[in-house]
PDB file of N, CA and C in Angstrom:
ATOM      1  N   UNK A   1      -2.682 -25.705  16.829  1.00  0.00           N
ATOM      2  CA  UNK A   1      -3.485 -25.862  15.627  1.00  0.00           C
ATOM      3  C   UNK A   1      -3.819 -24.482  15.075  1.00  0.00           C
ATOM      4  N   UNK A   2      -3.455 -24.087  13.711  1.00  0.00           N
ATOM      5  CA  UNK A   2      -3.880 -23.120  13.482  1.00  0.00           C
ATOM      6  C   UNK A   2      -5.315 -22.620  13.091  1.00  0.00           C
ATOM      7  N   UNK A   3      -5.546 -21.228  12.884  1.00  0.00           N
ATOM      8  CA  UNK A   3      -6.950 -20.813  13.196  1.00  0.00           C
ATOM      9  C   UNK A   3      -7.373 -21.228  11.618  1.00  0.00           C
ATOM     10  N   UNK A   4      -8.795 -21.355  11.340  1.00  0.00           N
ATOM     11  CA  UNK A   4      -9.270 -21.847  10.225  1.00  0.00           C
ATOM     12  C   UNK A   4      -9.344 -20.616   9.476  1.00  0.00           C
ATOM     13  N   UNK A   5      -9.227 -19.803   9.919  1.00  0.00           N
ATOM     14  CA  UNK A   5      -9.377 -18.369   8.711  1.00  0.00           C
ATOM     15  C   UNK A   5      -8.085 -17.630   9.189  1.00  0.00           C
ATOM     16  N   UNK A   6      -7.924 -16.605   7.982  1.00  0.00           N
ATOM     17  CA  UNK A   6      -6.758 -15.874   7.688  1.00  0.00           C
ATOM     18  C   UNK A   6      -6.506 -15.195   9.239  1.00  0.00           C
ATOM     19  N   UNK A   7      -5.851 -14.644  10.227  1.00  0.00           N
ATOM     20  CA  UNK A   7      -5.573 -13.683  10.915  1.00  0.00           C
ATOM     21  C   UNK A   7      -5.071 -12.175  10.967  1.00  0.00           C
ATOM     22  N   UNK A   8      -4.640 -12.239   9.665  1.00  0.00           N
ATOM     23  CA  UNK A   8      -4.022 -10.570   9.200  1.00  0.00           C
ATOM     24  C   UNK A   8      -4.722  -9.874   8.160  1.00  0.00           C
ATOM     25  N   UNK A   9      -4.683  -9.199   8.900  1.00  0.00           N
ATOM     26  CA  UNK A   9      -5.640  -8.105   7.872  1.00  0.00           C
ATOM     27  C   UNK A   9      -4.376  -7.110   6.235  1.00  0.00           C
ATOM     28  N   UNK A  10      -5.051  -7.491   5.480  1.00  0.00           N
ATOM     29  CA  UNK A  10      -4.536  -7.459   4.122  1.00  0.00           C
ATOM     30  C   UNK A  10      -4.754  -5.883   3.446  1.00  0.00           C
ATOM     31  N   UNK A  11      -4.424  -4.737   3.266  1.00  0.00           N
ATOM     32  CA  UNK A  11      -4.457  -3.873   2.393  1.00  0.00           C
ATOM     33  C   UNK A  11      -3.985  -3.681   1.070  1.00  0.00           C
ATOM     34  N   UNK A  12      -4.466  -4.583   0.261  1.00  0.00           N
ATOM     35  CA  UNK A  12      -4.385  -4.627  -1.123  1.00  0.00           C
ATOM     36  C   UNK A  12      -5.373  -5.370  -1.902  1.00  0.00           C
ATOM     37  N   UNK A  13      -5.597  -5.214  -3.333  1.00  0.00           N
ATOM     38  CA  UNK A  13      -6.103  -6.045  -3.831  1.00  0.00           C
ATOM     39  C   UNK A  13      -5.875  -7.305  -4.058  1.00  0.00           C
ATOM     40  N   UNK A  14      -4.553  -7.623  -4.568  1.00  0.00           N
ATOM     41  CA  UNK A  14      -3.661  -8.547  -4.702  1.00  0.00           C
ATOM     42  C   UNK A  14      -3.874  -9.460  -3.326  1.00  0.00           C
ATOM     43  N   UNK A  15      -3.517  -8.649  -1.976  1.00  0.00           N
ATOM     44  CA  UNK A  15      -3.498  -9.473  -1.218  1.00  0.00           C
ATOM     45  C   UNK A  15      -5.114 -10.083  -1.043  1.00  0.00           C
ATOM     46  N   UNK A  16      -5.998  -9.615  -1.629  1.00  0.00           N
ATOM     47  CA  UNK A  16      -7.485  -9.736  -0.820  1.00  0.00           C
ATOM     48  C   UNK A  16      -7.387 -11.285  -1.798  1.00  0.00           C
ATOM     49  N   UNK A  17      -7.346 -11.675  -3.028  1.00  0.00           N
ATOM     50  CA  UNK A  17      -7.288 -12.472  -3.892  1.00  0.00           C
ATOM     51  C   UNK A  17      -6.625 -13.530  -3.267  1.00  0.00           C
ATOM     52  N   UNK A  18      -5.445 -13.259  -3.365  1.00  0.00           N
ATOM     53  CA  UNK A  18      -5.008 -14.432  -2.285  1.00  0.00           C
ATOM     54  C   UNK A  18      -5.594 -15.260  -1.085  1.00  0.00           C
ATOM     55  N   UNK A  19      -6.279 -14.426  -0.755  1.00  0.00           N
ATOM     56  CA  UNK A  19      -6.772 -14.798   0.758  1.00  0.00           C
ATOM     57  C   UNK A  19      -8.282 -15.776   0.348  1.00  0.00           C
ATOM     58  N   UNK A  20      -8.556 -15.022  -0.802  1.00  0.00           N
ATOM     59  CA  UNK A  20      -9.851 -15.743  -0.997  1.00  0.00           C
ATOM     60  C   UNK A  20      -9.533 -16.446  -1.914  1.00  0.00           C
ATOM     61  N   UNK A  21      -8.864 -16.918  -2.483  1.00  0.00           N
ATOM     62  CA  UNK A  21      -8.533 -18.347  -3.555  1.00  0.00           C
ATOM     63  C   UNK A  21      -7.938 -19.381  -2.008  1.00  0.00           C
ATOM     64  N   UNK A  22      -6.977 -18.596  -1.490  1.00  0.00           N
ATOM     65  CA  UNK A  22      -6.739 -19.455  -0.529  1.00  0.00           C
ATOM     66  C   UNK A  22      -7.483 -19.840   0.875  1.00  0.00           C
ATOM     67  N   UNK A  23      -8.156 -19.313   0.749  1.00  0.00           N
ATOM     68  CA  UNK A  23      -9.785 -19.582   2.221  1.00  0.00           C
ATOM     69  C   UNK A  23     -11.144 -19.663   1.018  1.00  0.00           C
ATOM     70  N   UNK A  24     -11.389 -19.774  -0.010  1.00  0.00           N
ATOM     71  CA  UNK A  24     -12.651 -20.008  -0.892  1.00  0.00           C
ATOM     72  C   UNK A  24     -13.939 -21.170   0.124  1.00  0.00           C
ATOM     73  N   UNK A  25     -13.028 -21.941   0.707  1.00  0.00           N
ATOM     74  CA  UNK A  25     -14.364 -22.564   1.231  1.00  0.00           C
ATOM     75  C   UNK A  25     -15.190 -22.277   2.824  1.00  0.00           C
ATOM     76  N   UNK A  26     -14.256 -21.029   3.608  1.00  0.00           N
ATOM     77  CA  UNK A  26     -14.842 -20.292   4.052  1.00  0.00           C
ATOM     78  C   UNK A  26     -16.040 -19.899   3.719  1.00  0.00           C
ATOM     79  N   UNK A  27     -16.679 -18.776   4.607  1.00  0.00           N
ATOM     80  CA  UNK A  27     -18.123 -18.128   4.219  1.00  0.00           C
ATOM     81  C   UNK A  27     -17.489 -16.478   3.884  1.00  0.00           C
ATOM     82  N   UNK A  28     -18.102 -16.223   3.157  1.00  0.00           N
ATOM     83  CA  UNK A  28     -17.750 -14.812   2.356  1.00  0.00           C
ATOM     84  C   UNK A  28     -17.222 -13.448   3.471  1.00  0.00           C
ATOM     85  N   UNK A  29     -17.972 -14.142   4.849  1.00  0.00           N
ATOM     86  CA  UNK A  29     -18.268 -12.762   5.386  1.00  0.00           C
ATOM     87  C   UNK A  29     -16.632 -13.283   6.282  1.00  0.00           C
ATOM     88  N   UNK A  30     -15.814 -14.115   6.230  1.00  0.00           N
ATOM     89  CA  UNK A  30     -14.865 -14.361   7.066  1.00  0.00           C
ATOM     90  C   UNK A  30     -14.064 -13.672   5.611  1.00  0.00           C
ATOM     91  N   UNK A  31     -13.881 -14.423   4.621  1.00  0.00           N
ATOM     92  CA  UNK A  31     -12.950 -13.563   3.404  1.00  0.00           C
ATOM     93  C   UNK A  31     -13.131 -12.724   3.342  1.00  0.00           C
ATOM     94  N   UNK A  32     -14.497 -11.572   3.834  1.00  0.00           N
ATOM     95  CA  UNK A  32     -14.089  -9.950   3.549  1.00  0.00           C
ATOM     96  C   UNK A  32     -13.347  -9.782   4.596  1.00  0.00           C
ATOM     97  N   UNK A  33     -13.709 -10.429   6.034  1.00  0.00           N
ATOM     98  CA  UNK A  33     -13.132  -9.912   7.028  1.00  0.00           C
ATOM     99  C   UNK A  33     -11.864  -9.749   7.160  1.00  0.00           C
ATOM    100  N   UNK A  34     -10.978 -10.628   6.901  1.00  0.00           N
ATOM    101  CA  UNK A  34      -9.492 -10.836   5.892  1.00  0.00           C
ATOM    102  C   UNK A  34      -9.396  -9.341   5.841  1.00  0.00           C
ATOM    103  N   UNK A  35      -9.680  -9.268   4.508  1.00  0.00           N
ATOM    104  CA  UNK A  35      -9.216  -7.936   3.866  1.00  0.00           C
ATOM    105  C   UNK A  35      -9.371  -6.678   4.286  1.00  0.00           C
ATOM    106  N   UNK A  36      -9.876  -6.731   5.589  1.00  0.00           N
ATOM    107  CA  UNK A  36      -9.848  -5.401   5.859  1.00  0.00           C
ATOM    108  C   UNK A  36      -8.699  -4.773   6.971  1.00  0.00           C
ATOM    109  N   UNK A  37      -8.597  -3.526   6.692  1.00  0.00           N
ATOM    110  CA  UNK A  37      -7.798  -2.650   7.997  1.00  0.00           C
ATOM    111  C   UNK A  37      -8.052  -1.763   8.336  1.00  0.00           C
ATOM    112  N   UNK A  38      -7.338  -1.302   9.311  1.00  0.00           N
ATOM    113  CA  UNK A  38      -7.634  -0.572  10.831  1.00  0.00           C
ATOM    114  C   UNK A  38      -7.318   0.797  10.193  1.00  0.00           C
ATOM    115  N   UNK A  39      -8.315   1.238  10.700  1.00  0.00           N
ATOM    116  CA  UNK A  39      -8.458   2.956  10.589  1.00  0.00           C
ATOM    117  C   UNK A  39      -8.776   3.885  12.144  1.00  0.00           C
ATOM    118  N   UNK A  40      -7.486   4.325  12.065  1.00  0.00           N
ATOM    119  CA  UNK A  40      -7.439   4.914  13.902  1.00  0.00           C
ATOM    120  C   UNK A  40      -7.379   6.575  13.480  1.00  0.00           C
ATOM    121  N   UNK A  41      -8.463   7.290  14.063  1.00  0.00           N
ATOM    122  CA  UNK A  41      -8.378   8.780  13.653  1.00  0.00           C
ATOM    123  C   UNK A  41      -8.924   8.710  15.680  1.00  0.00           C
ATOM    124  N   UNK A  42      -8.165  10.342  15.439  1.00  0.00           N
ATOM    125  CA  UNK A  42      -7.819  10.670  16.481  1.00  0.00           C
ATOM    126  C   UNK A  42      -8.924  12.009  16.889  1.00  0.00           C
ATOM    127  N   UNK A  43     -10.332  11.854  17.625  1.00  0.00           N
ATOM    128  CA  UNK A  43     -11.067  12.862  17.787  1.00  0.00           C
ATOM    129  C   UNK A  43     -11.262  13.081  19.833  1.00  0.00           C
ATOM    130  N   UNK A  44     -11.820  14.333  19.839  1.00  0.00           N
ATOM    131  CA  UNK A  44     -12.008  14.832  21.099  1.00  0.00           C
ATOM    132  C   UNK A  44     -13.400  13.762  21.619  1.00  0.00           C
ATOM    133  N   UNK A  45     -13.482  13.650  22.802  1.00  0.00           N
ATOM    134  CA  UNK A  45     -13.906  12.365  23.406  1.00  0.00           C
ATOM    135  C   UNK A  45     -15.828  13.003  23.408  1.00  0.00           C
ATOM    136  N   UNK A  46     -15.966  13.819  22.854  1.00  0.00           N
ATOM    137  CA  UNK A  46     -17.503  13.958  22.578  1.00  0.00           C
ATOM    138  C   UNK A  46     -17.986  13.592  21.662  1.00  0.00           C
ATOM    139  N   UNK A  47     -16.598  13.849  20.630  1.00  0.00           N
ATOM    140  CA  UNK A  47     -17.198  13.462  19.031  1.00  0.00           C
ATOM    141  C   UNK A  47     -16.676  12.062  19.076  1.00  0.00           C
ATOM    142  N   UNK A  48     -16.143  11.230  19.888  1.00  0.00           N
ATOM    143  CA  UNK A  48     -16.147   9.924  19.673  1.00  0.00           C
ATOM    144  C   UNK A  48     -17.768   9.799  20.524  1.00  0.00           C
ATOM    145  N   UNK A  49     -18.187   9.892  21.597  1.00  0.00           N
ATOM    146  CA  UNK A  49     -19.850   9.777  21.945  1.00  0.00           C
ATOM    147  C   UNK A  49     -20.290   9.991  21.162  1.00  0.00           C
ATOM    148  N   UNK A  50     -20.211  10.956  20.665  1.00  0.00           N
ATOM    149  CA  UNK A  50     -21.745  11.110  19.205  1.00  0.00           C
ATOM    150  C   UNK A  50     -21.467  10.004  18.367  1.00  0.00           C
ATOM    151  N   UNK A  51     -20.311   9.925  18.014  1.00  0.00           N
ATOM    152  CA  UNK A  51     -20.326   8.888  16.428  1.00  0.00           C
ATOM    153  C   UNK A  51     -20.638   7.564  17.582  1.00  0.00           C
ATOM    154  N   UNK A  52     -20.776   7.243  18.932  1.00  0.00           N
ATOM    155  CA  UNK A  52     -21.274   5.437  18.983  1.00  0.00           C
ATOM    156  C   UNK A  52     -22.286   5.607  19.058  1.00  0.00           C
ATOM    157  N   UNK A  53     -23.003   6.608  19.412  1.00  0.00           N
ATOM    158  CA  UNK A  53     -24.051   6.822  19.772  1.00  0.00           C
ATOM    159  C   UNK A  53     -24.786   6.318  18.684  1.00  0.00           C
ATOM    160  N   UNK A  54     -24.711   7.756  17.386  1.00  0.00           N
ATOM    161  CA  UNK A  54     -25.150   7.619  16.279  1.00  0.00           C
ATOM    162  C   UNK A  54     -25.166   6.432  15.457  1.00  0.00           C
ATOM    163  N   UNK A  55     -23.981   5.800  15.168  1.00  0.00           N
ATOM    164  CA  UNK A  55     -23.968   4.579  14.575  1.00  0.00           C
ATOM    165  C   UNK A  55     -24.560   3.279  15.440  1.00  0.00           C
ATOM    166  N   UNK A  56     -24.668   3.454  17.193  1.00  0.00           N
ATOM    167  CA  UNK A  56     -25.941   2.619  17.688  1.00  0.00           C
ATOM    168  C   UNK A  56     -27.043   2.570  17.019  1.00  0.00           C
ATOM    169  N   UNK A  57     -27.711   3.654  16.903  1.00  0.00           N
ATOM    170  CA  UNK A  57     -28.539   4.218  16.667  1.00  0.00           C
ATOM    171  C   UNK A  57     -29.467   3.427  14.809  1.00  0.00           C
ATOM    172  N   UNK A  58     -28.455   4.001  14.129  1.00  0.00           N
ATOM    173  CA  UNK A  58     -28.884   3.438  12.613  1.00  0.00           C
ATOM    174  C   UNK A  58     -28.709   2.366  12.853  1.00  0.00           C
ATOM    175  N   UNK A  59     -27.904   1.506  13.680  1.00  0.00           N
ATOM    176  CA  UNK A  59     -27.658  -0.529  13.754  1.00  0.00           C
ATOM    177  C   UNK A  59     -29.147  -0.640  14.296  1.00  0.00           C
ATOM    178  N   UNK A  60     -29.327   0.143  15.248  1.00  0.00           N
ATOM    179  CA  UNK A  60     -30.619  -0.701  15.612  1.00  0.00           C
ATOM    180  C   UNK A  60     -31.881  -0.189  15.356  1.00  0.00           C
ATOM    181  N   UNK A  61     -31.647   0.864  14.515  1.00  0.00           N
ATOM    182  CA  UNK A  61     -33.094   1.872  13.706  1.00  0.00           C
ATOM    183  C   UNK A  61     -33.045   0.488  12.547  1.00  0.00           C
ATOM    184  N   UNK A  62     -31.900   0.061  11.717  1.00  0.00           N
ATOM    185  CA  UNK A  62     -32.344  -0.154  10.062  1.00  0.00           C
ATOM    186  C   UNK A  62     -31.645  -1.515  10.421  1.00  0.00           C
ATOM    187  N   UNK A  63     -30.961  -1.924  10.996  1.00  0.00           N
ATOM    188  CA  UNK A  63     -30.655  -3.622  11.498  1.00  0.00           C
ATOM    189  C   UNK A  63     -29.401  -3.714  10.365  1.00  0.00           C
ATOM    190  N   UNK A  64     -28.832  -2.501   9.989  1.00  0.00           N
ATOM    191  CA  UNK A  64     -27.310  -3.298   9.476  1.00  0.00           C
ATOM    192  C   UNK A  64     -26.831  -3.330  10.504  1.00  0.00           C
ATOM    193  N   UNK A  65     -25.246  -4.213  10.348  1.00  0.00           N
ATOM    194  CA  UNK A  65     -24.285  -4.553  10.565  1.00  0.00           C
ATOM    195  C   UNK A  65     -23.106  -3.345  11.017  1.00  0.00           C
ATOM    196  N   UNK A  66     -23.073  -3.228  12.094  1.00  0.00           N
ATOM    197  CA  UNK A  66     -22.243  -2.072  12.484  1.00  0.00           C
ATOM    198  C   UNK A  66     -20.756  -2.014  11.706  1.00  0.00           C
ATOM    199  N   UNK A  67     -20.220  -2.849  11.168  1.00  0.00           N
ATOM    200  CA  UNK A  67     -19.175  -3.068  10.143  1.00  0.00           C
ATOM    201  C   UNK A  67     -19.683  -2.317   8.843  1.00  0.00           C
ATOM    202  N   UNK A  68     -20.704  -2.386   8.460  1.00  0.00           N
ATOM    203  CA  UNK A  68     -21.529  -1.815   7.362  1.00  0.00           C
ATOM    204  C   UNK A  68     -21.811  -0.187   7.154  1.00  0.00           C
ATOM    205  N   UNK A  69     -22.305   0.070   8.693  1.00  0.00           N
ATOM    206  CA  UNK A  69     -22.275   1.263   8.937  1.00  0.00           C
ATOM    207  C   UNK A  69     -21.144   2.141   9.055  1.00  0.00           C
ATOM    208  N   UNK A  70     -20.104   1.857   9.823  1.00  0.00           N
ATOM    209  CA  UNK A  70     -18.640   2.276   9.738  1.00  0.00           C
ATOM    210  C   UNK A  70     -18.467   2.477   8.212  1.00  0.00           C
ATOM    211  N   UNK A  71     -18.256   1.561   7.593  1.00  0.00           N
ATOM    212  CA  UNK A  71     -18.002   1.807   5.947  1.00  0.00           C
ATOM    213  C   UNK A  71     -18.434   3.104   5.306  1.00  0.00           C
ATOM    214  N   UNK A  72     -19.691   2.520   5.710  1.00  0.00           N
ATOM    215  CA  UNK A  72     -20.849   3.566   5.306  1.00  0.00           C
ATOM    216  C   UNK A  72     -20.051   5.560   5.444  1.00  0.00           C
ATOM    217  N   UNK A  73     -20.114   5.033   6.916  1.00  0.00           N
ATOM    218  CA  UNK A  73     -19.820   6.202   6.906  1.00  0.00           C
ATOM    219  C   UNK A  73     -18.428   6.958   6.266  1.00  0.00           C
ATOM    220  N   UNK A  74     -17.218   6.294   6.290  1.00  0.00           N
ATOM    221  CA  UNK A  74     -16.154   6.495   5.499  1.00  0.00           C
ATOM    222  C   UNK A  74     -16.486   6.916   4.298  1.00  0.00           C
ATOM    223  N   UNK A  75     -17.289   5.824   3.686  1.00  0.00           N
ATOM    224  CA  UNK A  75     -17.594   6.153   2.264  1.00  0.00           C
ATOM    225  C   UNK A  75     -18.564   7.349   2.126  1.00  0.00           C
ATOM    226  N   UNK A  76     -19.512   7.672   2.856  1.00  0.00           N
ATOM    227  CA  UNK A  76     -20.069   8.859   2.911  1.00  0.00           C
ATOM    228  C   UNK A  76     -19.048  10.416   2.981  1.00  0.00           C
ATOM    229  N   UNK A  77     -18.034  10.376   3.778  1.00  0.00           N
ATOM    230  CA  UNK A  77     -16.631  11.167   4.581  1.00  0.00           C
ATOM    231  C   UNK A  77     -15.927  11.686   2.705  1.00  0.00           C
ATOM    232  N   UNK A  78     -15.596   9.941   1.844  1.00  0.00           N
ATOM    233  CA  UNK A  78     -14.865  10.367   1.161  1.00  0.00           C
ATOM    234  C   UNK A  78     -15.483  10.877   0.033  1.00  0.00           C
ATOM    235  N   UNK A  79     -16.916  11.010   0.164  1.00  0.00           N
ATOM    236  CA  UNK A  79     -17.810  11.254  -1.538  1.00  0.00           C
ATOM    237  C   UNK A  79     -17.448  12.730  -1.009  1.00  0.00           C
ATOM    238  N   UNK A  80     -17.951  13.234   0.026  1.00  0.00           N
ATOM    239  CA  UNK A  80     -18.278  14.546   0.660  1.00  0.00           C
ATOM    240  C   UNK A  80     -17.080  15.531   0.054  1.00  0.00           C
ATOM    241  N   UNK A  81     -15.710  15.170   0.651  1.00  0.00           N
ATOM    242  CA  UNK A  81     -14.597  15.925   0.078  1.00  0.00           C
ATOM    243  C   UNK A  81     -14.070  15.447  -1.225  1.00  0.00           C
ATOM    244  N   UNK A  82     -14.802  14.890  -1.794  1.00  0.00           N
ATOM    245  CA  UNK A  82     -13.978  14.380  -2.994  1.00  0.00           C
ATOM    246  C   UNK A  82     -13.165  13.369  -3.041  1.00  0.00           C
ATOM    247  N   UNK A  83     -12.739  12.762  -2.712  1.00  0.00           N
ATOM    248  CA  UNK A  83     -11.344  11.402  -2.643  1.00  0.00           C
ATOM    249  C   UNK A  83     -11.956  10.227  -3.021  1.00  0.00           C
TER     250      UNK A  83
END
């Protein structure tokens, strides 16, 4: 039996649309989940401790969503240098 929500993660707009015309009666937070992908960067094993640490830290200082925070921080990464 297949799974009730999408299984592959989608990098496009196009594809995100799809997924949510075609899962619409899902709950929103399974259609974003869809659309997202994997971001693997490659750091020295202290600066991976600090960043769980840290992002522990704001999840359970301000009660987002550690998915939220990750973002967060990307999107913080890409204002910083410009992109």
């Amino acid at each position: 039996m297949p799974k009730p929500y999408a299984s592959t993660r989608l990098n496009s707009v196009e594809g995100f649309q799809v997924v949510e015309e075609k899962h619409k009666d899902l709950c929103p937070e399974v259609v974003e989940a869809c659309s997202l992908v994997d971001l693997k960067i490659q750091v020295p094993q202290d600066l991976y401790i600090a960043y769980q640490r840290c992002s522990w830290i704001i999840v359970n200082e301000t009660g987002a969503k550690p998915l939220e925070v990750m973002q967060e921080m990307v999107r913080d990464f890409l204002v910083k240098h410009g992109c």
